[in-house]
Protein backbone atom coordinates (compact mmCIF):
# COMPACT_ATOMS: atom_id res chain seq x y z
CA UNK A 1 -7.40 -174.32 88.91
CA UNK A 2 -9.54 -172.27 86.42
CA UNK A 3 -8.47 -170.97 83.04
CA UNK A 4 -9.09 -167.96 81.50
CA UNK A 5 -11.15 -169.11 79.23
CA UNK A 6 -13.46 -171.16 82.36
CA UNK A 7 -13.59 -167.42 83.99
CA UNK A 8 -14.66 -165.74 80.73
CA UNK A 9 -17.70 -168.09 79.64
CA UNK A 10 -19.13 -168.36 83.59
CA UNK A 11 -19.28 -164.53 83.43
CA UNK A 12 -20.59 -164.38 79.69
CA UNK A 13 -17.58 -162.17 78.55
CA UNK A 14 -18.37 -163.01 74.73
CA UNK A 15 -15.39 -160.82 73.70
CA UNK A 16 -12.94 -162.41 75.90
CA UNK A 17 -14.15 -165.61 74.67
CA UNK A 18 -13.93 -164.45 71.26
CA UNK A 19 -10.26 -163.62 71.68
CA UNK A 20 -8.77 -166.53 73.91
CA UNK A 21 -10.70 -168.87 71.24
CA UNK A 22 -8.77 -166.97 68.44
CA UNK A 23 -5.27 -167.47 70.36
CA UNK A 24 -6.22 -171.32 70.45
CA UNK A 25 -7.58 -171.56 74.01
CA UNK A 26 -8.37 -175.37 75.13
CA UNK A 27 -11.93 -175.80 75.70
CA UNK A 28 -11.64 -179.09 76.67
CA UNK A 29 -9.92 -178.17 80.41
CA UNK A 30 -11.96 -178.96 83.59
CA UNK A 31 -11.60 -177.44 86.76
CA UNK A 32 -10.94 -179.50 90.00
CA UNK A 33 -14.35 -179.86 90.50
CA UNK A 34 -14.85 -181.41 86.58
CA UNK A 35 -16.23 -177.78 85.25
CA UNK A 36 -15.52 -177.05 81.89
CA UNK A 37 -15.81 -173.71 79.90
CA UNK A 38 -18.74 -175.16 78.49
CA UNK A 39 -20.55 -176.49 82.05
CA UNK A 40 -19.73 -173.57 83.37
CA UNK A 41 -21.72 -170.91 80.25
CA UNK A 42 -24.62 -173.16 80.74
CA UNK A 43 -25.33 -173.63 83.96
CA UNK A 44 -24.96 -169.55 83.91
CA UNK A 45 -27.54 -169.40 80.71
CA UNK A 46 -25.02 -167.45 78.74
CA UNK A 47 -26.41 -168.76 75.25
CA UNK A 48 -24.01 -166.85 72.61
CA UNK A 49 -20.99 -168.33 74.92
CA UNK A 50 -22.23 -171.50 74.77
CA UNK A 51 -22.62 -171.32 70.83
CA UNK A 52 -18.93 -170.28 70.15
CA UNK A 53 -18.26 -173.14 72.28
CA UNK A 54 -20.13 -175.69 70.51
CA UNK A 55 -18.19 -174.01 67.29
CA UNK A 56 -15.08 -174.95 68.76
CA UNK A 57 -16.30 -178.21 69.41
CA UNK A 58 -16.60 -178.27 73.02
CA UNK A 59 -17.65 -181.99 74.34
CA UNK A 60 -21.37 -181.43 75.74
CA UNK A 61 -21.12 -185.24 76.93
CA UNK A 62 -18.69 -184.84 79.70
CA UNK A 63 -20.08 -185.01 82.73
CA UNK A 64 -18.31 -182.98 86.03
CA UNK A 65 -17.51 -184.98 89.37
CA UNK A 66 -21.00 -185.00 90.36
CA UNK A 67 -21.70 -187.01 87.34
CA UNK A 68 -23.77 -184.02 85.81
CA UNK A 69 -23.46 -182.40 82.36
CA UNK A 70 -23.93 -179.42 80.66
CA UNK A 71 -27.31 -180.20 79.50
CA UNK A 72 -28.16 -181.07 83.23
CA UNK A 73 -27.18 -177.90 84.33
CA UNK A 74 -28.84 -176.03 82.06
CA UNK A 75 -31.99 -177.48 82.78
CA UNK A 76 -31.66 -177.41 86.09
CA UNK A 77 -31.19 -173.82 86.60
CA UNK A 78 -34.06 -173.06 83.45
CA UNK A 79 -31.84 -171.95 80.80
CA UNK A 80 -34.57 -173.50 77.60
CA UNK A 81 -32.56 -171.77 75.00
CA UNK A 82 -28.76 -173.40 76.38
CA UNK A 83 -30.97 -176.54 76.12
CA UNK A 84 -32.62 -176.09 73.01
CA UNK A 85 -28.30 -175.60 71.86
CA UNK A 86 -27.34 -178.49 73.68
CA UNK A 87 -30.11 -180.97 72.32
């Protein structure tokens, strides 16, 4: 299953992130397929998600079921200022 906060940062809802980060949301939680809230914001480019993240000290190392991480992602799909964050 997905969280709220996994919905929020694939669709780059920065407020929603805002607030489920100020009730103590878990950014740590993976989807089934391995996804976290972090994956998920960069392999959708959504750079000021992916920085409130990475304030909350999301873990940019883990990798999803496919073996791939955020950085990965982000590459993959062009986003150069996710990766310039994630470097």
């Amino acid at each position: 299953g997905r969280t709220p906060l996994y919905s929020a940062s694939k669709e780059g809802h920065i407020d929603v992130v805002k607030l489920l980060l100020e009730k103590e949301a878990d950014v740590t939680v993976a989807d089934n397929d391995g996804w976290t809230p972090i994956y998920s914001a960069s392999n959708n480019g959504h750079v000021d998600v992916v920085k409130l993240l990475l304030e909350k000290e999301a873990d940019v190392t883990v990798a999803n079921n496919n073996g791939r991480t955020p950085l990965y992602s982000a590459s993959k799909e062009g986003h150069i200022d996710v990766v310039k964050l994630l470097l």
